[in-house]
PDB file of N, CA and C in Angstrom:
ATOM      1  N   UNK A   1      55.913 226.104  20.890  1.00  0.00           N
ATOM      2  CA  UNK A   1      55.278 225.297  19.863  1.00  0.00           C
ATOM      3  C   UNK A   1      54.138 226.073  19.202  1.00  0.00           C
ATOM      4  N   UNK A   2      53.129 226.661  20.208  1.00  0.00           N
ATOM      5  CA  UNK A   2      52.371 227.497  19.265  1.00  0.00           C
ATOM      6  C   UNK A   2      52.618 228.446  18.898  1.00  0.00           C
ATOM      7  N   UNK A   3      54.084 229.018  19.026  1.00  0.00           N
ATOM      8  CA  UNK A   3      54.382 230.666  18.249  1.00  0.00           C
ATOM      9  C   UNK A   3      54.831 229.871  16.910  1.00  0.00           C
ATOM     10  N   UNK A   4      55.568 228.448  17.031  1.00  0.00           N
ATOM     11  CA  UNK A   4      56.104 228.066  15.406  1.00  0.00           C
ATOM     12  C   UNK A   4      54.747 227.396  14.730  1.00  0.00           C
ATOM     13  N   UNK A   5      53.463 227.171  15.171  1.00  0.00           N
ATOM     14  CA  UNK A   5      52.494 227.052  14.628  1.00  0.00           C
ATOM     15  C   UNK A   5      51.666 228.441  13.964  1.00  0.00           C
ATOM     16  N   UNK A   6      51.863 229.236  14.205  1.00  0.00           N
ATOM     17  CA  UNK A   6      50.651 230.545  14.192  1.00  0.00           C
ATOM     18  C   UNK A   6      52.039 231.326  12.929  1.00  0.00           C
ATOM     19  N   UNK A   7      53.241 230.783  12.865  1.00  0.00           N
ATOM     20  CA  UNK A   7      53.996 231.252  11.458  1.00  0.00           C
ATOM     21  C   UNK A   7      53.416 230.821  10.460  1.00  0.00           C
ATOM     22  N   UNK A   8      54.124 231.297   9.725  1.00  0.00           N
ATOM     23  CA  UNK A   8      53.624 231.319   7.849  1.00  0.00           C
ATOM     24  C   UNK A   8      54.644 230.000   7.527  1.00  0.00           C
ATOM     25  N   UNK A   9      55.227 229.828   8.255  1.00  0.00           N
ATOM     26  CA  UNK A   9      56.155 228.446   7.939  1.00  0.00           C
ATOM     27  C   UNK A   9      55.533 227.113   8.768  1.00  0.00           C
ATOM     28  N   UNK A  10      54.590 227.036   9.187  1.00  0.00           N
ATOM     29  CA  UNK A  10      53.997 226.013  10.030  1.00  0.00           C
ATOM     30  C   UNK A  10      53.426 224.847   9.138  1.00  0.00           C
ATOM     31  N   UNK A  11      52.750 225.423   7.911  1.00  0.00           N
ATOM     32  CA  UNK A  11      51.608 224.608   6.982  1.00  0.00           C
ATOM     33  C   UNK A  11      52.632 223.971   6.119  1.00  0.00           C
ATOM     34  N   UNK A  12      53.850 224.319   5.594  1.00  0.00           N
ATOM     35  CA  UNK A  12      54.819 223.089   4.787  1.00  0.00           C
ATOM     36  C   UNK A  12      55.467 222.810   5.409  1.00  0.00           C
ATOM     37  N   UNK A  13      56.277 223.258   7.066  1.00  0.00           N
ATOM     38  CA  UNK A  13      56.173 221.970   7.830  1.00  0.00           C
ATOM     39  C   UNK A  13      55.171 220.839   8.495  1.00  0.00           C
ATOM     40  N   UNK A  14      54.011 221.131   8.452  1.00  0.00           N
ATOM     41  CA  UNK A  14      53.787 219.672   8.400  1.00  0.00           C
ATOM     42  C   UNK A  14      53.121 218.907   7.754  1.00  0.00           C
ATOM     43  N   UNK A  15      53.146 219.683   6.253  1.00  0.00           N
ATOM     44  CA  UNK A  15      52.935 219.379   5.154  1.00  0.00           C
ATOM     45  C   UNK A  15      54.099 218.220   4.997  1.00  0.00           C
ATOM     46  N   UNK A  16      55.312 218.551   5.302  1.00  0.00           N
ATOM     47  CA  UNK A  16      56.407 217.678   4.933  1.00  0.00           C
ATOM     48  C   UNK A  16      56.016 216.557   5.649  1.00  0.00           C
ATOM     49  N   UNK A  17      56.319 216.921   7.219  1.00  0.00           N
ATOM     50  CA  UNK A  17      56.442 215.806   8.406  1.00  0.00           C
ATOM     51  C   UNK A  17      55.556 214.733   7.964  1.00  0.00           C
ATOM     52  N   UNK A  18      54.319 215.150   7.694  1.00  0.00           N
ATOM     53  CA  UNK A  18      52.792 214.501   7.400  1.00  0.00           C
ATOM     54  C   UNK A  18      53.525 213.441   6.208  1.00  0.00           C
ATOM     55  N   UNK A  19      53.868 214.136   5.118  1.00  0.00           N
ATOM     56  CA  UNK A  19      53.954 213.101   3.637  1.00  0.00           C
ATOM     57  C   UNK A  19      55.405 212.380   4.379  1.00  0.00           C
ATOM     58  N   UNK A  20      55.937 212.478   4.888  1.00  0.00           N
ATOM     59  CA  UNK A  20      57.175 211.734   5.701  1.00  0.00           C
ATOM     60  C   UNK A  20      56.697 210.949   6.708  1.00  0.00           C
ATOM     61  N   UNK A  21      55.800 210.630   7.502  1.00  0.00           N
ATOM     62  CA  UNK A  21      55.104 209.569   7.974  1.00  0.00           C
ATOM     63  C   UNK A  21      54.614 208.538   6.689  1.00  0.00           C
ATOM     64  N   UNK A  22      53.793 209.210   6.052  1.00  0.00           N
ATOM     65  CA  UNK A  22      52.791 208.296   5.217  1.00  0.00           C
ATOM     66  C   UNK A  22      53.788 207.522   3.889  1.00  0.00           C
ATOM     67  N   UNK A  23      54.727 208.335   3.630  1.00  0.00           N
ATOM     68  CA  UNK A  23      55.591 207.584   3.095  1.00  0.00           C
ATOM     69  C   UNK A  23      56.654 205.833   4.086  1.00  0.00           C
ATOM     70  N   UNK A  24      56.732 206.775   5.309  1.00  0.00           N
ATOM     71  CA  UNK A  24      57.603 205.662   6.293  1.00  0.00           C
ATOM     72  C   UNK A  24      56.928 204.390   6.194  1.00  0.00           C
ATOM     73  N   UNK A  25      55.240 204.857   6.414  1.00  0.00           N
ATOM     74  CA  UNK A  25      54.292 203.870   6.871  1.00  0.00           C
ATOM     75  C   UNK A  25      54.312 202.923   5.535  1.00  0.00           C
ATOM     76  N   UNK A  26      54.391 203.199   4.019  1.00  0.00           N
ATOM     77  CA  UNK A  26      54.427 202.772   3.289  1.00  0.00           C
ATOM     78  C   UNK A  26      55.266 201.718   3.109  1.00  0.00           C
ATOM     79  N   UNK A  27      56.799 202.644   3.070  1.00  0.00           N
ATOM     80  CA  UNK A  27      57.981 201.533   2.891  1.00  0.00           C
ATOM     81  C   UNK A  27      57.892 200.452   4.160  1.00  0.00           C
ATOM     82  N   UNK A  28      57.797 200.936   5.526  1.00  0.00           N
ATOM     83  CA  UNK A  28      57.575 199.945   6.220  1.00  0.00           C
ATOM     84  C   UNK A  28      56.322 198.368   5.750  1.00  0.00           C
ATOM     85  N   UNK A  29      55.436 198.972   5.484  1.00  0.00           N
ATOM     86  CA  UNK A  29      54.174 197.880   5.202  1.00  0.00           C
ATOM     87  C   UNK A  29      54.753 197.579   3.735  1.00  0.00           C
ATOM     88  N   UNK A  30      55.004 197.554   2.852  1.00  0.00           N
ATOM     89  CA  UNK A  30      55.817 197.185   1.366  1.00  0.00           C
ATOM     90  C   UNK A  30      56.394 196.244   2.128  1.00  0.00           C
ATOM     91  N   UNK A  31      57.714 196.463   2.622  1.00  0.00           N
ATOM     92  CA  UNK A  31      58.737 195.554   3.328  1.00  0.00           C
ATOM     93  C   UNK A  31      58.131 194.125   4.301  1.00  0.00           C
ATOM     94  N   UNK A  32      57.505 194.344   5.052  1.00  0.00           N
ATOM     95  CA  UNK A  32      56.518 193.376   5.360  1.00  0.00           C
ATOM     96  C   UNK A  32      55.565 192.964   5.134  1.00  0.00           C
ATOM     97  N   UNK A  33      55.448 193.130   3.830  1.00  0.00           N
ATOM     98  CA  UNK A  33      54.388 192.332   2.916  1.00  0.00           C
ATOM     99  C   UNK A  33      55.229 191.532   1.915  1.00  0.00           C
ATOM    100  N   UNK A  34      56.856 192.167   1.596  1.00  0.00           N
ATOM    101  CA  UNK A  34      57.510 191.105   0.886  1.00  0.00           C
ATOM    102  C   UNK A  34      57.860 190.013   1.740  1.00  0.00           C
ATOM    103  N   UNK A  35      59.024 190.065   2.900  1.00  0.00           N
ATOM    104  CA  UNK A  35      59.080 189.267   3.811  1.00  0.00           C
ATOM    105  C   UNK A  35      58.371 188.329   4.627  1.00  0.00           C
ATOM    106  N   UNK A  36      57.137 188.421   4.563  1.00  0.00           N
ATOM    107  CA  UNK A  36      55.525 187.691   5.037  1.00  0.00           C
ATOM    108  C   UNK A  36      55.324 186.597   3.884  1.00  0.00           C
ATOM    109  N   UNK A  37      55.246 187.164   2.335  1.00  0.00           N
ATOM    110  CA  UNK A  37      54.946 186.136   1.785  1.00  0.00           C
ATOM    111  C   UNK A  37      56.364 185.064   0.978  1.00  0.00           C
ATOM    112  N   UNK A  38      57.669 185.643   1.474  1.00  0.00           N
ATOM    113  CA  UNK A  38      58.669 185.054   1.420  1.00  0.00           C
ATOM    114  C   UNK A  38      58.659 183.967   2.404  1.00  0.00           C
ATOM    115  N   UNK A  39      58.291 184.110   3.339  1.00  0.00           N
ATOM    116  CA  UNK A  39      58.395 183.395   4.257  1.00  0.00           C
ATOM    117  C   UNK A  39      56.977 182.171   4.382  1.00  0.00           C
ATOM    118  N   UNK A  40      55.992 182.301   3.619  1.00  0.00           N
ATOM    119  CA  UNK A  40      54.927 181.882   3.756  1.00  0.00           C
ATOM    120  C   UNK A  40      55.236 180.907   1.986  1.00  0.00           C
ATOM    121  N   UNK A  41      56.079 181.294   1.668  1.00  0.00           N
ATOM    122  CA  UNK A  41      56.532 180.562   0.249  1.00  0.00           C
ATOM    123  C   UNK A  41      57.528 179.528   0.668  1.00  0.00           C
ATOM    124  N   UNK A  42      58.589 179.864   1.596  1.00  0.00           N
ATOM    125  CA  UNK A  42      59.507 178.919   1.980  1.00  0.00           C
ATOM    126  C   UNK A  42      58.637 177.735   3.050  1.00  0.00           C
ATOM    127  N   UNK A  43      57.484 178.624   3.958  1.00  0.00           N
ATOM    128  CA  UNK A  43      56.980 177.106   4.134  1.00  0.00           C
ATOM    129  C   UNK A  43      56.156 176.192   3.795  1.00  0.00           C
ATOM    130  N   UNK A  44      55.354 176.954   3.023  1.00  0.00           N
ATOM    131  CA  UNK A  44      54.921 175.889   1.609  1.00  0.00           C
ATOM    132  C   UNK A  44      55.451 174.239   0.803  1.00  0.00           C
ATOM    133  N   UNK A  45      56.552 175.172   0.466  1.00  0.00           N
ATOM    134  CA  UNK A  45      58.195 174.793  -0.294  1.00  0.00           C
ATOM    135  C   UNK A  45      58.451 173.482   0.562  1.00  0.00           C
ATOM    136  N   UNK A  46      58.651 173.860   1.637  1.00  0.00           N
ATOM    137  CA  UNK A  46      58.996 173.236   2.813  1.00  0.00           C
ATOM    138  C   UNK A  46      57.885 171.797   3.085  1.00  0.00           C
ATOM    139  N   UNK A  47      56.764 172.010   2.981  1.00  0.00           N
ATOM    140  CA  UNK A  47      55.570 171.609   3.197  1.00  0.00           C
ATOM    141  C   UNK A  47      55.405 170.498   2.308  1.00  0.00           C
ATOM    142  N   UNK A  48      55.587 170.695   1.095  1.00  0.00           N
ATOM    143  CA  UNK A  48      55.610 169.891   0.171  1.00  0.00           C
ATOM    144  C   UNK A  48      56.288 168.959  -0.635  1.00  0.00           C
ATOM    145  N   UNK A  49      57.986 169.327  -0.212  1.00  0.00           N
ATOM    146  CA  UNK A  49      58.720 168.294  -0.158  1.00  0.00           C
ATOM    147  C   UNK A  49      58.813 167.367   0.830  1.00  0.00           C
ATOM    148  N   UNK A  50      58.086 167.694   2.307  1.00  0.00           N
ATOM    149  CA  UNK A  50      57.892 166.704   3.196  1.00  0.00           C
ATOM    150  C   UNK A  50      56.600 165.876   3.139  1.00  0.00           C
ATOM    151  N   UNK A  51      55.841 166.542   2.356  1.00  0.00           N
ATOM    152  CA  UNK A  51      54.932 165.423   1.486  1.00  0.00           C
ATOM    153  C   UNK A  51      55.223 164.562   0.802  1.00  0.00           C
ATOM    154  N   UNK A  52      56.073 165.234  -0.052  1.00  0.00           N
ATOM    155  CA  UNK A  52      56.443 163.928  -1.313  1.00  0.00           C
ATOM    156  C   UNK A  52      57.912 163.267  -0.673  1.00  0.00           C
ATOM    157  N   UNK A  53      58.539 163.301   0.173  1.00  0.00           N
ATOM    158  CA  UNK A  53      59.397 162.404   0.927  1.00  0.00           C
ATOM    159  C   UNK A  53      58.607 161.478   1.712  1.00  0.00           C
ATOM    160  N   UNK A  54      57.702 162.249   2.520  1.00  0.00           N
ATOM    161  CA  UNK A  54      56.949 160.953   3.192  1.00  0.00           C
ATOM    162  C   UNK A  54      55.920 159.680   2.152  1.00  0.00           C
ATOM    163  N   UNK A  55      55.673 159.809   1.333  1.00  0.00           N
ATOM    164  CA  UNK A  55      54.855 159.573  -0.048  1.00  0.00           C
ATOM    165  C   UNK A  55      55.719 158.717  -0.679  1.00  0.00           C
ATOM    166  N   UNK A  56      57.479 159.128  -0.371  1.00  0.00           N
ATOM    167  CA  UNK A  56      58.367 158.092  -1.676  1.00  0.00           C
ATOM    168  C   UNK A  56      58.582 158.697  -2.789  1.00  0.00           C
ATOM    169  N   UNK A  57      58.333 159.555  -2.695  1.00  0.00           N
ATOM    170  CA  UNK A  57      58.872 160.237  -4.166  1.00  0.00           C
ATOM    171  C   UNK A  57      60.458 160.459  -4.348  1.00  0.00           C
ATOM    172  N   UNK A  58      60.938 160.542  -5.395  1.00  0.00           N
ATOM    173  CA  UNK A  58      62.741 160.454  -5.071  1.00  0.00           C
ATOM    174  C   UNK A  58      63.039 161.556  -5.546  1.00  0.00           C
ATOM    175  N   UNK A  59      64.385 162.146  -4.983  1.00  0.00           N
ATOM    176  CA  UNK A  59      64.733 163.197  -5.557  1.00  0.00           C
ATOM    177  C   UNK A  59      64.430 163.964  -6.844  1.00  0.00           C
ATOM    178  N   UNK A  60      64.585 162.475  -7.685  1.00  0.00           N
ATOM    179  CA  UNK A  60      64.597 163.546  -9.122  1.00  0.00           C
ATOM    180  C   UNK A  60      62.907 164.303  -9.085  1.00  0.00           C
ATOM    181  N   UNK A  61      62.047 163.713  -8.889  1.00  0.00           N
ATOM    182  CA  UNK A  61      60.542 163.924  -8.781  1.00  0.00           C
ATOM    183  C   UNK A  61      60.198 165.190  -8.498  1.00  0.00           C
ATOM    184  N   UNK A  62      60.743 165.478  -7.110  1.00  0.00           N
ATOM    185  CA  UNK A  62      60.270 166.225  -6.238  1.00  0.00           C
ATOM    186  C   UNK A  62      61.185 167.707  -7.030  1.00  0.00           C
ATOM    187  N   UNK A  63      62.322 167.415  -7.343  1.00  0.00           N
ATOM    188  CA  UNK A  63      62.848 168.445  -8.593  1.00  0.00           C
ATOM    189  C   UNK A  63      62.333 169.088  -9.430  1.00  0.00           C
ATOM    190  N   UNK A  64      61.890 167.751 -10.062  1.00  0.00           N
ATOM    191  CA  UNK A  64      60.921 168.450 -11.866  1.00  0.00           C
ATOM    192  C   UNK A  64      59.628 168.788 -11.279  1.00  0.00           C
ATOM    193  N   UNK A  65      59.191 168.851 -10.073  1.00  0.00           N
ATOM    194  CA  UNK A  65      57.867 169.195  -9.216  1.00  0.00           C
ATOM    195  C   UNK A  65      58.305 170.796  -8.873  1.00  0.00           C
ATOM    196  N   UNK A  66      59.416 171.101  -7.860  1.00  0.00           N
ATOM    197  CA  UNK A  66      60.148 172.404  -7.985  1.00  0.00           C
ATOM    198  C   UNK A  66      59.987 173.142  -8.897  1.00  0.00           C
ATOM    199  N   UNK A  67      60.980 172.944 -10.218  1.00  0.00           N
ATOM    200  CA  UNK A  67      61.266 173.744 -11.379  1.00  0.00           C
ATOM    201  C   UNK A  67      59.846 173.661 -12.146  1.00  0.00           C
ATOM    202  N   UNK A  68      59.053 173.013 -11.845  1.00  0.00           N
ATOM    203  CA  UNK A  68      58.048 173.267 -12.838  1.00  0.00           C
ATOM    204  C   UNK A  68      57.176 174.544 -11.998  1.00  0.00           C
ATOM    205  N   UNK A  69      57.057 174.548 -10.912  1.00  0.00           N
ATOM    206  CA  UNK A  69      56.440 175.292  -9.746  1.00  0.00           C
ATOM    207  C   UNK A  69      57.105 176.453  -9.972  1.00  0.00           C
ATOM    208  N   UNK A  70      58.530 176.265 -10.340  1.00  0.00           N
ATOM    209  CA  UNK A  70      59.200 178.074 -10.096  1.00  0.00           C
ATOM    210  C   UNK A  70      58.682 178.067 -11.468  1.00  0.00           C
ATOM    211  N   UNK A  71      58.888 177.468 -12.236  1.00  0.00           N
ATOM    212  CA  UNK A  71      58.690 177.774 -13.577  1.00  0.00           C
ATOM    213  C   UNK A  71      57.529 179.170 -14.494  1.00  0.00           C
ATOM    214  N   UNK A  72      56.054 177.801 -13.901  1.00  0.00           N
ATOM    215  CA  UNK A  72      55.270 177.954 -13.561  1.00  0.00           C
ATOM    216  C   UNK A  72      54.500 176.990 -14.744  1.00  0.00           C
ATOM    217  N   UNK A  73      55.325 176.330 -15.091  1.00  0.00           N
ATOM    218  CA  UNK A  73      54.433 175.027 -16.542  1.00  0.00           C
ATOM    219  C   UNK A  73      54.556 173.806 -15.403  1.00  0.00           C
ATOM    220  N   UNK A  74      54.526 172.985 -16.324  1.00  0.00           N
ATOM    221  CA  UNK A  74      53.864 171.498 -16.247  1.00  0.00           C
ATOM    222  C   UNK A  74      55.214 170.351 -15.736  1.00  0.00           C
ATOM    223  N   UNK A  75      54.751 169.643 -14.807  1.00  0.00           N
ATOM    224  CA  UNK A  75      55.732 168.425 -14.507  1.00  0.00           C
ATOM    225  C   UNK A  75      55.579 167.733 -15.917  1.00  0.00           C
ATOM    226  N   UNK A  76      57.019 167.405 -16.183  1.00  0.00           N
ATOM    227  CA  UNK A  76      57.233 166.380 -17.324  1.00  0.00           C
ATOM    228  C   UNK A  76      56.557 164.681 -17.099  1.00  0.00           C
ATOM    229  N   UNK A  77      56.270 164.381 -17.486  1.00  0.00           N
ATOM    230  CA  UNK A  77      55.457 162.599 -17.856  1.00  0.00           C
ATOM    231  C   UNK A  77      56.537 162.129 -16.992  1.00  0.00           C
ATOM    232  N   UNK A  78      57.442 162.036 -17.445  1.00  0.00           N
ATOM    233  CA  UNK A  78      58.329 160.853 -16.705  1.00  0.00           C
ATOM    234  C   UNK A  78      59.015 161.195 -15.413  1.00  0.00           C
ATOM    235  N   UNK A  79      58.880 162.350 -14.812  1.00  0.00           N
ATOM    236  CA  UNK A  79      59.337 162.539 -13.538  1.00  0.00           C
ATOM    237  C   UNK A  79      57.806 162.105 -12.613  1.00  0.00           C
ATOM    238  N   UNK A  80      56.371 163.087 -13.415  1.00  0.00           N
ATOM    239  CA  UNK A  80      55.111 162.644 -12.587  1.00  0.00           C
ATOM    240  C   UNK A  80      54.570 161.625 -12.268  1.00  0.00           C
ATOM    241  N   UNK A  81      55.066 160.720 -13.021  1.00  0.00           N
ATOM    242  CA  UNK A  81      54.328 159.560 -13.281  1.00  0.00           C
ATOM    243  C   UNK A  81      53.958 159.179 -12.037  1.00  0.00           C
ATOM    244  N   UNK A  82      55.163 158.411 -10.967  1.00  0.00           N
ATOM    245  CA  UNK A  82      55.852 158.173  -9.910  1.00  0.00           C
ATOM    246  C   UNK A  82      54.955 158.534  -8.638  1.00  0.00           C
ATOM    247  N   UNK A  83      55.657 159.943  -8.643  1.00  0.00           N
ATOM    248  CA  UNK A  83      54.779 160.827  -7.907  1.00  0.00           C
ATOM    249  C   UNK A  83      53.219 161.091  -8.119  1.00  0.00           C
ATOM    250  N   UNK A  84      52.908 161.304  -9.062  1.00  0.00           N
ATOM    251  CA  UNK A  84      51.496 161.477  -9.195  1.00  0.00           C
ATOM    252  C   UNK A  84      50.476 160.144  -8.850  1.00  0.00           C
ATOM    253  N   UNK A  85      51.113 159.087  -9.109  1.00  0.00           N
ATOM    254  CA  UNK A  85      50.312 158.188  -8.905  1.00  0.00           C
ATOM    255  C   UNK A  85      50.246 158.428  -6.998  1.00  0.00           C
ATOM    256  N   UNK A  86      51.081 158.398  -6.320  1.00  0.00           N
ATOM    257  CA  UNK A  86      51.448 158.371  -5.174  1.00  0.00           C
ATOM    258  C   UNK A  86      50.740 159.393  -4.392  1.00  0.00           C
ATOM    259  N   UNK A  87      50.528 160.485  -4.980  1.00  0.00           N
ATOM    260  CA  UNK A  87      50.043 161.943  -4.497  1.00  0.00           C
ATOM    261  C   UNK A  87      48.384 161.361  -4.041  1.00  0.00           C
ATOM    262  N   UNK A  88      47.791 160.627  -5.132  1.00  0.00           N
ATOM    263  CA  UNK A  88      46.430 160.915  -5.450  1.00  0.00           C
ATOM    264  C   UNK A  88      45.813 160.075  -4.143  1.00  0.00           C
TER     265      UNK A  88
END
């Protein structure tokens, strides 16, 4: 090990090895930072239709509550009404 260290080929191997960790470490932590907040979205998701089921809200409600959420605009008047009164 220290005769392949004390070569002239030692410093871009672990020049490589080195940027080949810090890259691994990357894609690894990327990947579990998508999957963490995927999962922290589904129980949200989760969270809040068992709100508005326990509350009485009816299907269609809890829908136009969804799509407005993925959306990212506004529950329509006539699905909130219902629900919103119920929420508060």
């Amino acid at each position: 090990m220290q005769e392949f260290l004390s070569t002239e080929h030692a410093a871009p191997a672990i020049t490589f090895i080195a940027l080949f960790i810090c890259v691994t470490i990357i894609v690894v932590g990327c990947t579990v930072a998508v999957q963490w907040r995927k999962l922290r979205q589904a129980e949200l998701t989760a969270s809040l239709k068992k709100q508005m089921l326990d509350r009485g809200a009816s299907v269609e409600e809890i829908q136009a509550v969804l799509q407005a959420s993925e959306e990212g605009g506004s529950v329509p008047r006539s699905a909130g009404q219902g629900a919103g009164n119920q929420l508060n």
